[in-house]
PDB file of N, CA and C in Angstrom:
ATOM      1  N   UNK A   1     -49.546  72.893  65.302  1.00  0.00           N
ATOM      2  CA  UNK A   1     -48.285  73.518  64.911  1.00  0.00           C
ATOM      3  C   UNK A   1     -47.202  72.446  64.809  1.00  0.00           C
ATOM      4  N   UNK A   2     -46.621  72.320  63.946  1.00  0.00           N
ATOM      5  CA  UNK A   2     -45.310  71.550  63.688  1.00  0.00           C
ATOM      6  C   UNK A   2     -44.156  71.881  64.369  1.00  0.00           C
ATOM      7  N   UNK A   3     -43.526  70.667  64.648  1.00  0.00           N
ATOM      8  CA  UNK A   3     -42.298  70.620  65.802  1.00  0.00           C
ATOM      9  C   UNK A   3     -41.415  69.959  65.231  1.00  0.00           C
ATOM     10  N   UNK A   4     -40.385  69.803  65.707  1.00  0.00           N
ATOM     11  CA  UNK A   4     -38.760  69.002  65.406  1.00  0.00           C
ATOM     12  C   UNK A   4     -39.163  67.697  65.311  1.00  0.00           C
ATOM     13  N   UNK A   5     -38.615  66.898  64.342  1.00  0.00           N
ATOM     14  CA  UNK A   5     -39.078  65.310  64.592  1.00  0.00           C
ATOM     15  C   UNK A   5     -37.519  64.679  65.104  1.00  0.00           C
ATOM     16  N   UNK A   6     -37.613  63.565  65.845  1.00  0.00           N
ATOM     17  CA  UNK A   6     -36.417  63.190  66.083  1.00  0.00           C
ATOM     18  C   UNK A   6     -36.093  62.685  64.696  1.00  0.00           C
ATOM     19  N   UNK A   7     -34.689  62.486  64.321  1.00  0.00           N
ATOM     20  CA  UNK A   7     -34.216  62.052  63.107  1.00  0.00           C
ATOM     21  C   UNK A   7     -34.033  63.466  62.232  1.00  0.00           C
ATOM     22  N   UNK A   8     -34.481  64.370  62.432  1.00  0.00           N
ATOM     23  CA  UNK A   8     -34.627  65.594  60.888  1.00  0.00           C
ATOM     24  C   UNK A   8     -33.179  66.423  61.347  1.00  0.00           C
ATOM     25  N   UNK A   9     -32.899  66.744  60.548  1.00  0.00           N
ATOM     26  CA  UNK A   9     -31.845  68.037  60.305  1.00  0.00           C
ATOM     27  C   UNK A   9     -32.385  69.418  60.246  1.00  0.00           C
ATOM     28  N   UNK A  10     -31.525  70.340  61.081  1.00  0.00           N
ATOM     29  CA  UNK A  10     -31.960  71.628  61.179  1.00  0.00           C
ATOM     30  C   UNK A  10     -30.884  72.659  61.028  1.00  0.00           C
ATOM     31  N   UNK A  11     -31.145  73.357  60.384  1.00  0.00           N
ATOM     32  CA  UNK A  11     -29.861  74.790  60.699  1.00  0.00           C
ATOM     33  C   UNK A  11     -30.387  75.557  61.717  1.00  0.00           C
ATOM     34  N   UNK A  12     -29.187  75.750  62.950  1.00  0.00           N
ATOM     35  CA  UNK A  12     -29.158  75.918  63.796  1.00  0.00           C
ATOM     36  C   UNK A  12     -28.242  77.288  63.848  1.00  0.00           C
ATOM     37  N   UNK A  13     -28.357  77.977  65.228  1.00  0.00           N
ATOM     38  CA  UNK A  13     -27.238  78.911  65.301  1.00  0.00           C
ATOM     39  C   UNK A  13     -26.823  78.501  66.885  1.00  0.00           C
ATOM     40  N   UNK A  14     -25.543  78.236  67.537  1.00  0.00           N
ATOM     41  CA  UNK A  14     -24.921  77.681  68.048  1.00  0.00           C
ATOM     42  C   UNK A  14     -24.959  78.836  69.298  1.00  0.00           C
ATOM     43  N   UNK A  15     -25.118  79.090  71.000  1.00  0.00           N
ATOM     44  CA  UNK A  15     -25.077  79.462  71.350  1.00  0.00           C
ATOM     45  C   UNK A  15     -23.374  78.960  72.077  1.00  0.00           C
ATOM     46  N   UNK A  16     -22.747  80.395  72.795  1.00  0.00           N
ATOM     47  CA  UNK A  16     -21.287  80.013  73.204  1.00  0.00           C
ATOM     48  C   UNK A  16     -20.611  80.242  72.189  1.00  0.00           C
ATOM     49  N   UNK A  17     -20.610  80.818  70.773  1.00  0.00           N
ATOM     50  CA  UNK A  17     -19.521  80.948  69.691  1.00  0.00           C
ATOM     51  C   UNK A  17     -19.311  82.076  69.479  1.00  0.00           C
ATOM     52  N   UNK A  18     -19.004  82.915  70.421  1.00  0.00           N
ATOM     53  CA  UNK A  18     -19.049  84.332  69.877  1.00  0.00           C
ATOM     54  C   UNK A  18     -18.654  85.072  68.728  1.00  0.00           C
ATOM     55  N   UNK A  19     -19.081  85.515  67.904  1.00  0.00           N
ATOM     56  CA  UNK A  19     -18.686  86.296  66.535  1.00  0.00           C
ATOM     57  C   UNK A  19     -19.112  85.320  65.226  1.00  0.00           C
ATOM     58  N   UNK A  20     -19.495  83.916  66.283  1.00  0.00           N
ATOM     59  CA  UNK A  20     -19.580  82.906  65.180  1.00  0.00           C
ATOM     60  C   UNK A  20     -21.484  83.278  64.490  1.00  0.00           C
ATOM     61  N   UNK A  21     -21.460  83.677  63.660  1.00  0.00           N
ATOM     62  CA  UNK A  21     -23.255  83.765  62.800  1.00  0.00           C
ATOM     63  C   UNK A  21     -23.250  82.928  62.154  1.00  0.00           C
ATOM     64  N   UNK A  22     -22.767  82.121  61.526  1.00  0.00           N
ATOM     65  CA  UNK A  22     -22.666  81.315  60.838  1.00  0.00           C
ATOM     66  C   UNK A  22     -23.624  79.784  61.374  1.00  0.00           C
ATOM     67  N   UNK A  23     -24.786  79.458  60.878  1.00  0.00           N
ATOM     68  CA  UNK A  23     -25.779  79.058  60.902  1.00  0.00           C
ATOM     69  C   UNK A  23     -25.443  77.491  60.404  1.00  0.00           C
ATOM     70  N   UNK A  24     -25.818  76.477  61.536  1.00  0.00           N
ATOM     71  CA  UNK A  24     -25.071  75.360  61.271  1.00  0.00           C
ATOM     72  C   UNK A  24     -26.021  74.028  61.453  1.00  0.00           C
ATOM     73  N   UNK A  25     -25.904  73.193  60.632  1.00  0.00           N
ATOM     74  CA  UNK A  25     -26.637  71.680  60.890  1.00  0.00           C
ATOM     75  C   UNK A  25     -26.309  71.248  61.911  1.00  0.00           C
ATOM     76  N   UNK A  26     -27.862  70.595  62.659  1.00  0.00           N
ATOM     77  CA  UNK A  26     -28.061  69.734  63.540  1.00  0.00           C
ATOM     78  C   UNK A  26     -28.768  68.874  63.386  1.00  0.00           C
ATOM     79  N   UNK A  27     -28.260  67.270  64.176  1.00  0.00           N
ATOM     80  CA  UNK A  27     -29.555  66.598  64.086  1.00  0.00           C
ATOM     81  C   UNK A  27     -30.382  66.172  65.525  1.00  0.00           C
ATOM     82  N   UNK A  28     -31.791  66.150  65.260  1.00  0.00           N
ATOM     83  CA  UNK A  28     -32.676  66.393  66.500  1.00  0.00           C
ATOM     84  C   UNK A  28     -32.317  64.932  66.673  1.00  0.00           C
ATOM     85  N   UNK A  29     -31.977  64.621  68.344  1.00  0.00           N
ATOM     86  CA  UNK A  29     -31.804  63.583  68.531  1.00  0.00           C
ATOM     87  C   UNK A  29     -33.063  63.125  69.895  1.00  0.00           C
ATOM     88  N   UNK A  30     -33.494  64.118  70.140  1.00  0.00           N
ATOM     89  CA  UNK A  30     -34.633  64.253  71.505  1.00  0.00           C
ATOM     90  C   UNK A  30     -35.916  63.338  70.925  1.00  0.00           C
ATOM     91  N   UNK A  31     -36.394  62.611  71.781  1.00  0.00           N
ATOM     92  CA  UNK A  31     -37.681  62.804  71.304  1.00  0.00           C
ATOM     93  C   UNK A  31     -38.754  63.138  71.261  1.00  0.00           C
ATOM     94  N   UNK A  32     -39.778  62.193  70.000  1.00  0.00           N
ATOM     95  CA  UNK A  32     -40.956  63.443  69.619  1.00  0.00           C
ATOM     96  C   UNK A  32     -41.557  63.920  70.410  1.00  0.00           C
ATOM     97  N   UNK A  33     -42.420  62.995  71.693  1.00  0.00           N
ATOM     98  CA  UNK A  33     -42.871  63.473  72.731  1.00  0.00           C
ATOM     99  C   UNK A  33     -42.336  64.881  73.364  1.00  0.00           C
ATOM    100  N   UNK A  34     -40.895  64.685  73.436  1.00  0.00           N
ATOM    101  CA  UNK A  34     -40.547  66.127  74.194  1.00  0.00           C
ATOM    102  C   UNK A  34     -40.389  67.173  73.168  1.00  0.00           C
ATOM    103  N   UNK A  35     -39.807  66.827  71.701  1.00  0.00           N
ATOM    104  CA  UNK A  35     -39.918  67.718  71.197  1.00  0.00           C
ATOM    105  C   UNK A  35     -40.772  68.414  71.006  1.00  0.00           C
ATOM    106  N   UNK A  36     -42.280  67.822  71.055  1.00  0.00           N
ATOM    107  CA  UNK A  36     -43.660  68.684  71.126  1.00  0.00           C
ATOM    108  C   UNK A  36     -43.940  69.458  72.356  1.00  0.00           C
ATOM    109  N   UNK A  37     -43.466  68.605  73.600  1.00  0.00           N
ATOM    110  CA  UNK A  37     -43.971  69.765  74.676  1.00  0.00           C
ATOM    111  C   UNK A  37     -42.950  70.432  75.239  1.00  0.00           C
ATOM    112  N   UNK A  38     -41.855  70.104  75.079  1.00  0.00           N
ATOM    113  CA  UNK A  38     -40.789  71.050  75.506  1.00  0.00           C
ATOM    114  C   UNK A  38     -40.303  72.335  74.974  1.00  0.00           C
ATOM    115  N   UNK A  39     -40.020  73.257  75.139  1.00  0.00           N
ATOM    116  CA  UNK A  39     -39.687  74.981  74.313  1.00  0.00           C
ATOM    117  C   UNK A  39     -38.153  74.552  74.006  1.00  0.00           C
ATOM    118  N   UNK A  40     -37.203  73.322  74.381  1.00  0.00           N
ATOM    119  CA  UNK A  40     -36.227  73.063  73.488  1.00  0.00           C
ATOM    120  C   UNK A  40     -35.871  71.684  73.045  1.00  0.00           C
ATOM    121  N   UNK A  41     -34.644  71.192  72.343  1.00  0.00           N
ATOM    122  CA  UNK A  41     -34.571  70.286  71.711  1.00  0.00           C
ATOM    123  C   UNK A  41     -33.153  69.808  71.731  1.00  0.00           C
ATOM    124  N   UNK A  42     -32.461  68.098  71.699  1.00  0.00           N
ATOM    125  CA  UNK A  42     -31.321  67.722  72.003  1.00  0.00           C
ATOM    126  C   UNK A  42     -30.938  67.384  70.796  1.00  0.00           C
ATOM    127  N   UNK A  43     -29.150  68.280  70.422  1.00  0.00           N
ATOM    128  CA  UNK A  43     -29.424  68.046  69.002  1.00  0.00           C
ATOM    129  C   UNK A  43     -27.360  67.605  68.807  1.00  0.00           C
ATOM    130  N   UNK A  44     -27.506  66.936  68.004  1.00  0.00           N
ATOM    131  CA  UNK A  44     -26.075  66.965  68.000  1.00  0.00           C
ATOM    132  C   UNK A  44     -25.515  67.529  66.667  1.00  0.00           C
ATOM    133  N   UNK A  45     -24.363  68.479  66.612  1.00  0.00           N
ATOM    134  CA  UNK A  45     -23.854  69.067  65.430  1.00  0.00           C
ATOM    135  C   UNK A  45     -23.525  68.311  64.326  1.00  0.00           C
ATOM    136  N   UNK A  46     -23.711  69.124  63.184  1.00  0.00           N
ATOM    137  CA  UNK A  46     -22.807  68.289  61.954  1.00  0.00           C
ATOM    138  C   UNK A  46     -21.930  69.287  61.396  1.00  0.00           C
ATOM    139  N   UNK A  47     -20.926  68.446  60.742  1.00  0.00           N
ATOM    140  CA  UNK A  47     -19.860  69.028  60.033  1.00  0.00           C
ATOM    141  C   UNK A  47     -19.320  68.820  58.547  1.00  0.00           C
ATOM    142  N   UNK A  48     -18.585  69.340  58.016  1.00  0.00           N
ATOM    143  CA  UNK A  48     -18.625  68.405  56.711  1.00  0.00           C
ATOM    144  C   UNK A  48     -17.271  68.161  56.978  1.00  0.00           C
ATOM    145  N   UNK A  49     -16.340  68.438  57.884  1.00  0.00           N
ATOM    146  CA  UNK A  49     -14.760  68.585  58.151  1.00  0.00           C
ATOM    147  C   UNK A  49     -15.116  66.909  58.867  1.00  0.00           C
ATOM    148  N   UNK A  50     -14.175  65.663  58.093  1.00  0.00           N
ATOM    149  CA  UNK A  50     -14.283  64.239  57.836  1.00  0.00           C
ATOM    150  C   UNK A  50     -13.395  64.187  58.697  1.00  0.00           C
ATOM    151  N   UNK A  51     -13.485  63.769  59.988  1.00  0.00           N
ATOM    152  CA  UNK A  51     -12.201  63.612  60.934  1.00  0.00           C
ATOM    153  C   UNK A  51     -12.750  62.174  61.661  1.00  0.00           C
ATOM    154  N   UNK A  52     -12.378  60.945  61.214  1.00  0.00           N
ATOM    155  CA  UNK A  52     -12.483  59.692  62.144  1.00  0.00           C
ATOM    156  C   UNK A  52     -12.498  59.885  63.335  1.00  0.00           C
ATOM    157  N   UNK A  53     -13.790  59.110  64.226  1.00  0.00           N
ATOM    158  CA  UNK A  53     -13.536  59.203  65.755  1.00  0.00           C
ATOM    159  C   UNK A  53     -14.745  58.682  66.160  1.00  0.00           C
ATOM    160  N   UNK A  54     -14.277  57.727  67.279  1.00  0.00           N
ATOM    161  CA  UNK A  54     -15.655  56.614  67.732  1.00  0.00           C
ATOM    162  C   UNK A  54     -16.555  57.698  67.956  1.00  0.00           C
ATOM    163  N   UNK A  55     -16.397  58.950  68.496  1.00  0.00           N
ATOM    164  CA  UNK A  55     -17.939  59.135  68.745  1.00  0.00           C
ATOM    165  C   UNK A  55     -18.686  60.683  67.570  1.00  0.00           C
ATOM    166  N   UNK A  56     -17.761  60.301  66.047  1.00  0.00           N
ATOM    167  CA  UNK A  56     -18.618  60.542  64.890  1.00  0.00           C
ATOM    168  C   UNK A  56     -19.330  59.423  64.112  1.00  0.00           C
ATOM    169  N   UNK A  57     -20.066  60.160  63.498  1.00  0.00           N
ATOM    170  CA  UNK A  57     -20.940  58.924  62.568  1.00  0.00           C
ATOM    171  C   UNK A  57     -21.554  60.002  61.630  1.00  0.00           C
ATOM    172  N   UNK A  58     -20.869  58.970  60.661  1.00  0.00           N
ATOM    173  CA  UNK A  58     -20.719  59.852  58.861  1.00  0.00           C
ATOM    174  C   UNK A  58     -22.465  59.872  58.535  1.00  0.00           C
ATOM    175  N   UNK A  59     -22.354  60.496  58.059  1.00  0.00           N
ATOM    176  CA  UNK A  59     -23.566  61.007  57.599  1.00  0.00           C
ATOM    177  C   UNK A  59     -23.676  61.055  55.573  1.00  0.00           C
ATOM    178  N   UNK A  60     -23.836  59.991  55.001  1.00  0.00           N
ATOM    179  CA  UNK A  60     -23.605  60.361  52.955  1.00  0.00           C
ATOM    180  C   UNK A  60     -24.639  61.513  52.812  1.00  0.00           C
ATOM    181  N   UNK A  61     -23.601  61.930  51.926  1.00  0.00           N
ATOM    182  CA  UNK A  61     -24.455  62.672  51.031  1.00  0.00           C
ATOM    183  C   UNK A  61     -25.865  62.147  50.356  1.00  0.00           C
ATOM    184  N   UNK A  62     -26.652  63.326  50.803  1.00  0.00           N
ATOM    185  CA  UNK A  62     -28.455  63.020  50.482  1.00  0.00           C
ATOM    186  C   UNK A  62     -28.727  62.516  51.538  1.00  0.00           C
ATOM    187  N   UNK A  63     -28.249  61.908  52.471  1.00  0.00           N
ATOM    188  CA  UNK A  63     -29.089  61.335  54.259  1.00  0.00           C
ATOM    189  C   UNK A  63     -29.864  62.520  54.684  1.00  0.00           C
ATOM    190  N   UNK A  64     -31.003  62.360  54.948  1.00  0.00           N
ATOM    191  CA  UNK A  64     -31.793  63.096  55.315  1.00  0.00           C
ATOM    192  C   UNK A  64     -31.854  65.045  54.994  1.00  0.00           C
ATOM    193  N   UNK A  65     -31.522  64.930  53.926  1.00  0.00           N
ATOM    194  CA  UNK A  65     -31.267  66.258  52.868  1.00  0.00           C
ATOM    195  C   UNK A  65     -30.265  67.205  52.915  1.00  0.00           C
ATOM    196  N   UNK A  66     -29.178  66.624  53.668  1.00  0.00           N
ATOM    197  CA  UNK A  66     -27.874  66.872  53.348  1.00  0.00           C
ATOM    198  C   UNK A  66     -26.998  67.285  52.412  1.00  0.00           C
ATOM    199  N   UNK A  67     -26.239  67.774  51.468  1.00  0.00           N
ATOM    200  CA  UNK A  67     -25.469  68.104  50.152  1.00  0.00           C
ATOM    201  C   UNK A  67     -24.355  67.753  50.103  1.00  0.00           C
ATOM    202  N   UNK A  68     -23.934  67.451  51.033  1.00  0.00           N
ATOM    203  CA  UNK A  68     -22.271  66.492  50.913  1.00  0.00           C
ATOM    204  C   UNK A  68     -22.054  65.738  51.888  1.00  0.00           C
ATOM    205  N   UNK A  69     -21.414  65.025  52.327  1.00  0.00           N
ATOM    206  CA  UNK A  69     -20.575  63.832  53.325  1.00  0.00           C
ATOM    207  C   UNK A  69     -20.671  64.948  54.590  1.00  0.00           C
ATOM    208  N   UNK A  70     -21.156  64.379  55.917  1.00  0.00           N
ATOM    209  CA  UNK A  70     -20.516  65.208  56.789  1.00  0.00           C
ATOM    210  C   UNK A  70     -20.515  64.084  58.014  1.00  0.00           C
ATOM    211  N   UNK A  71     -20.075  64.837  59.085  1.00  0.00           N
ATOM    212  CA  UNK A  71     -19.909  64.160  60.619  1.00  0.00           C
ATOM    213  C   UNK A  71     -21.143  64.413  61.373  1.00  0.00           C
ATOM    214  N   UNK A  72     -22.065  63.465  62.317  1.00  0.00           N
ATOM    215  CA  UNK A  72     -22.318  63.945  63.035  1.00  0.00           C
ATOM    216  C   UNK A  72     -22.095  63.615  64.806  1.00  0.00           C
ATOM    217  N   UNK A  73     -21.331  65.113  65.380  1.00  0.00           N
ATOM    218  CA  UNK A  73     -20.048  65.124  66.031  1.00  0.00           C
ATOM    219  C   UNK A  73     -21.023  64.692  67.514  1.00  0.00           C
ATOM    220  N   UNK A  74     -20.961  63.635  68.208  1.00  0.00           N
ATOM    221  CA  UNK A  74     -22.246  63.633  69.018  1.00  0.00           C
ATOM    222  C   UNK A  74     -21.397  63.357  70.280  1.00  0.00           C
ATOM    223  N   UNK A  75     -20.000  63.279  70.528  1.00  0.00           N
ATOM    224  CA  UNK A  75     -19.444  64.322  71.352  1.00  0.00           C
ATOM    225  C   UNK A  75     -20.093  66.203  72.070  1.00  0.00           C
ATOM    226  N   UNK A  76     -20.760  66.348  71.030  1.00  0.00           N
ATOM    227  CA  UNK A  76     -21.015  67.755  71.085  1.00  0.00           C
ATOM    228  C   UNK A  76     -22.285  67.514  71.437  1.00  0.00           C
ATOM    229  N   UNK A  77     -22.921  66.938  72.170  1.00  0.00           N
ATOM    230  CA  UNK A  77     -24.997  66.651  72.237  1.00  0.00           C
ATOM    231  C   UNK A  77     -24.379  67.840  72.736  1.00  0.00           C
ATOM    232  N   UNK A  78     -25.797  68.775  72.625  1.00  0.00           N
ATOM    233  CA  UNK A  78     -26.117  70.055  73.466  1.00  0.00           C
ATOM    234  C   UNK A  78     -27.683  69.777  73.144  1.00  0.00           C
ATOM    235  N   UNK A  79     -28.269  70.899  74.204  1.00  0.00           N
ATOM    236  CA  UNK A  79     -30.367  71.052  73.737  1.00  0.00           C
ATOM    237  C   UNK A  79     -30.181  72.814  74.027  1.00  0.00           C
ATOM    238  N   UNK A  80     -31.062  72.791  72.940  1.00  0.00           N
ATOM    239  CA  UNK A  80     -31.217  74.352  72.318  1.00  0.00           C
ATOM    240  C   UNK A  80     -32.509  74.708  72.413  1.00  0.00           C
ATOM    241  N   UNK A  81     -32.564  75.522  72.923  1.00  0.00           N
ATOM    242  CA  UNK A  81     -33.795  76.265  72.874  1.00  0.00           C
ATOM    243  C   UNK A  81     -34.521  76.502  71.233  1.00  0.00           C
ATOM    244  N   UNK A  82     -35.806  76.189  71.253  1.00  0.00           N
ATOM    245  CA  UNK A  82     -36.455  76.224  69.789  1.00  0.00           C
ATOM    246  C   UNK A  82     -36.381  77.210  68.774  1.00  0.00           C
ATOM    247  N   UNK A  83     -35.944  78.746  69.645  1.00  0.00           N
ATOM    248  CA  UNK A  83     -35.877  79.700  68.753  1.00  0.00           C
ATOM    249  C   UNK A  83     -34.226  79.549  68.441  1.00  0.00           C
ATOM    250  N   UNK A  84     -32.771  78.817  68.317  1.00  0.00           N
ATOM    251  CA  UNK A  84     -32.115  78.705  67.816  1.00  0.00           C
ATOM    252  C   UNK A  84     -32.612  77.944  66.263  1.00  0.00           C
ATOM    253  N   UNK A  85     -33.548  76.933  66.382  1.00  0.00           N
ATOM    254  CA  UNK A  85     -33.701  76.308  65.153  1.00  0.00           C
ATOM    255  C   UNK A  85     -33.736  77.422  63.956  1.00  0.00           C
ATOM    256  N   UNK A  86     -33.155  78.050  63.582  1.00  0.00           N
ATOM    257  CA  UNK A  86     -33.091  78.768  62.422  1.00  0.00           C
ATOM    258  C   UNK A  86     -34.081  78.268  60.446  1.00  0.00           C
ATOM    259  N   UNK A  87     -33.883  77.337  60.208  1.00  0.00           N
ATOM    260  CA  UNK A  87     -34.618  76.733  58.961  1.00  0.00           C
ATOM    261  C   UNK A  87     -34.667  75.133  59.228  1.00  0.00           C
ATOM    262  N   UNK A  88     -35.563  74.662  58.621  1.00  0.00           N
ATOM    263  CA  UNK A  88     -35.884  73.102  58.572  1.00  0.00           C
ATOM    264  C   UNK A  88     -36.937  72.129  58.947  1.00  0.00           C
ATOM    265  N   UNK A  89     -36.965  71.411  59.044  1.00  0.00           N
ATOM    266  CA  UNK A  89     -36.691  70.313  58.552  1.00  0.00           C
ATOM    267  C   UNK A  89     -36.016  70.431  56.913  1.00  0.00           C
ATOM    268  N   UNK A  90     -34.352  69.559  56.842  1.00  0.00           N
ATOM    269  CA  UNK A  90     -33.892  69.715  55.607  1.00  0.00           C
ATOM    270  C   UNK A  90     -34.965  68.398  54.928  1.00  0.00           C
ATOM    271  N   UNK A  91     -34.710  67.598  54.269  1.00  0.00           N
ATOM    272  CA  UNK A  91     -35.517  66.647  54.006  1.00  0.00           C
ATOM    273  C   UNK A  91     -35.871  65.114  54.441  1.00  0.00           C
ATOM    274  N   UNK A  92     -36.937  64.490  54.750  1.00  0.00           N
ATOM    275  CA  UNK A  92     -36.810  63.182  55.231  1.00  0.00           C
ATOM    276  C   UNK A  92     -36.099  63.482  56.831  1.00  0.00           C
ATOM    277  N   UNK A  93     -35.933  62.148  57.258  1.00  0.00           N
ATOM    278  CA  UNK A  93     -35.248  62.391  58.385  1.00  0.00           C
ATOM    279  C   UNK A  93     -34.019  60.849  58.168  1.00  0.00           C
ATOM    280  N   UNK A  94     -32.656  61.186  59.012  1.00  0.00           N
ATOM    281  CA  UNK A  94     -32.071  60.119  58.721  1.00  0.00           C
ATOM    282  C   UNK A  94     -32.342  58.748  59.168  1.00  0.00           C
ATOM    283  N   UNK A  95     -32.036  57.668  58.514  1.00  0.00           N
ATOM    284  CA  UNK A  95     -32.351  56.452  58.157  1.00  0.00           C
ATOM    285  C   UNK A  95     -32.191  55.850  59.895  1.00  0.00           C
ATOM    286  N   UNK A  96     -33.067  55.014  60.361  1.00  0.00           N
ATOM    287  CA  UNK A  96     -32.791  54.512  61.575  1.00  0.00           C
ATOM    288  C   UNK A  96     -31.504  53.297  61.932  1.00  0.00           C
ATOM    289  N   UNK A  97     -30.779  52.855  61.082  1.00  0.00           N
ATOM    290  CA  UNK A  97     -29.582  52.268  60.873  1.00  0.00           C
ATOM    291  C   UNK A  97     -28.708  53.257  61.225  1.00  0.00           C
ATOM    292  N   UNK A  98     -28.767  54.832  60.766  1.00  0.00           N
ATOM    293  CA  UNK A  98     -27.814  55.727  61.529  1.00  0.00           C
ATOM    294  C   UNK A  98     -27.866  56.347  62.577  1.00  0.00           C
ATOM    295  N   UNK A  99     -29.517  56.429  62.875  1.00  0.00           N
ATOM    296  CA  UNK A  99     -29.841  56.980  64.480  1.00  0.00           C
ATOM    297  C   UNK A  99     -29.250  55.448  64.902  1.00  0.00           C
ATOM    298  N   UNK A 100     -29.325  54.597  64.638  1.00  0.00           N
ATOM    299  CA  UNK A 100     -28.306  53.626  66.145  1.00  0.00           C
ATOM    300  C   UNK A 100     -27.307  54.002  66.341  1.00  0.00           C
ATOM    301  N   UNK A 101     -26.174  54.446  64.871  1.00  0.00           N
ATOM    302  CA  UNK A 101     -25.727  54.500  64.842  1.00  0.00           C
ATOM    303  C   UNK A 101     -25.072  56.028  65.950  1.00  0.00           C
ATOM    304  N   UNK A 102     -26.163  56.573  65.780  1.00  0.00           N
ATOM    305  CA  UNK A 102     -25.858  58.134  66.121  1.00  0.00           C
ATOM    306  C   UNK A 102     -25.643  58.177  67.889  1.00  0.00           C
ATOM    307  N   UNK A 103     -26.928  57.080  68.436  1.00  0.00           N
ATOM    308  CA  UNK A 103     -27.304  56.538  70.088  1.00  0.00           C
ATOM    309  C   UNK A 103     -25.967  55.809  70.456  1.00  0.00           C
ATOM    310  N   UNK A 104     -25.253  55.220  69.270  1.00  0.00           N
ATOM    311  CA  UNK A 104     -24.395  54.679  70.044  1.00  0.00           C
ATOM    312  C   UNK A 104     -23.075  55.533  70.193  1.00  0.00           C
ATOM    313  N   UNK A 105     -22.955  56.481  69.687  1.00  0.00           N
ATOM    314  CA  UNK A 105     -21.761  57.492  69.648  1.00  0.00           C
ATOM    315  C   UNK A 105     -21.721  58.372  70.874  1.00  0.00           C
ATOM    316  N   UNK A 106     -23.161  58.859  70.905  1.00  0.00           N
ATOM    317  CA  UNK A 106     -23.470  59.756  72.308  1.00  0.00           C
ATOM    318  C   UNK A 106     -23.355  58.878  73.199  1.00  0.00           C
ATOM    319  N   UNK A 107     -23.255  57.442  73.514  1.00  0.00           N
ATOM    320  CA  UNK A 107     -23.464  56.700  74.408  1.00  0.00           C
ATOM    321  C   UNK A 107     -21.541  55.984  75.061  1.00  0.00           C
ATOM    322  N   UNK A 108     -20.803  56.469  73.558  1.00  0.00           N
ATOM    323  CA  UNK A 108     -19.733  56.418  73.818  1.00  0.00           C
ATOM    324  C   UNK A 108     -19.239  57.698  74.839  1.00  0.00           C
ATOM    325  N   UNK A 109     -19.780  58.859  74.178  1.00  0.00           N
ATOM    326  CA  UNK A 109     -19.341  60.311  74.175  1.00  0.00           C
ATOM    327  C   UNK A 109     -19.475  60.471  75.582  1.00  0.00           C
ATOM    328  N   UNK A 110     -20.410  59.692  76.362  1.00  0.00           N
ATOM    329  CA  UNK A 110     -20.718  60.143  77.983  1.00  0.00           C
ATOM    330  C   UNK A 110     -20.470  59.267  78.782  1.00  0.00           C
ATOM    331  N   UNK A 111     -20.017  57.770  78.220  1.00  0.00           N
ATOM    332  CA  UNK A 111     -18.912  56.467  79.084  1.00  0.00           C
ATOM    333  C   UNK A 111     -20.056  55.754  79.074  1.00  0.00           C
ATOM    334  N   UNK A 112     -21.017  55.168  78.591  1.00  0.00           N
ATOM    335  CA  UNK A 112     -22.169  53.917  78.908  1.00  0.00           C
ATOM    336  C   UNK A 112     -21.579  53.113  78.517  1.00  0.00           C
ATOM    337  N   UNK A 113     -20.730  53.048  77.035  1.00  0.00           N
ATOM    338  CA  UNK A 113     -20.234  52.336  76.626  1.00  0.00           C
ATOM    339  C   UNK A 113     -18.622  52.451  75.929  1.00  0.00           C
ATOM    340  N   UNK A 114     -17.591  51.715  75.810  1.00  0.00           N
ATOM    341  CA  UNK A 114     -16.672  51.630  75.010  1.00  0.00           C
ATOM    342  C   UNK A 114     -16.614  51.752  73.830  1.00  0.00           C
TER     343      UNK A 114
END
């Protein structure tokens, strides 16, 4: 059975948003190992709302099957249980120049680093 790969994008539905249904990109940032044996997954949100801030990292349009420019806000890591994953893998997974990029934002987001 197929599982989350680290790197892929998923539409997600966001637990804590009440009234919010609105079904939203994530990217799996966990890895594969756990994503296979674990029942959830560590994912950080995306947005397409372009707001500068050390701990976003832009995401172009077409990165890992994306449709426009967005953020991914990794301030926000959360892990979701598997039945939030709503649709996906979108396509490919993003480029490993932006997962550093992505490790080093969450790494801001929780004080490891400046």
């Amino acid at each position: 059975m197929p599982y989350p790969k680290r790197g892929e994008i998923f539409l997600v539905r966001l637990p804590g948003h009440p009234g919010d249904t609105k079904a939203r990109p994530a990217l799996v940032v966990s890895l594969d190992v756990r994503n296979r044996l674990a029942n959830d997954v560590i994912v950080v949100p995306i947005s397409t709302t372009l707001r500068p801030s050390p701990t976003h990292v832009e995401l172009p349009e077409r990165e890992a099957g994306i449709n426009r420019t967005s953020m991914a806000k990794c301030e926000q890591i959360t892990t979701l249980d598997k039945s939030f994953l709503i649709r996906g893998p979108f396509s490919g997974t993003v480029s490993p120049a932006k997962m550093a990029e992505v490790e080093k934002a969450i790494q801001r987001a929780i004080g490891i680093i400046i």
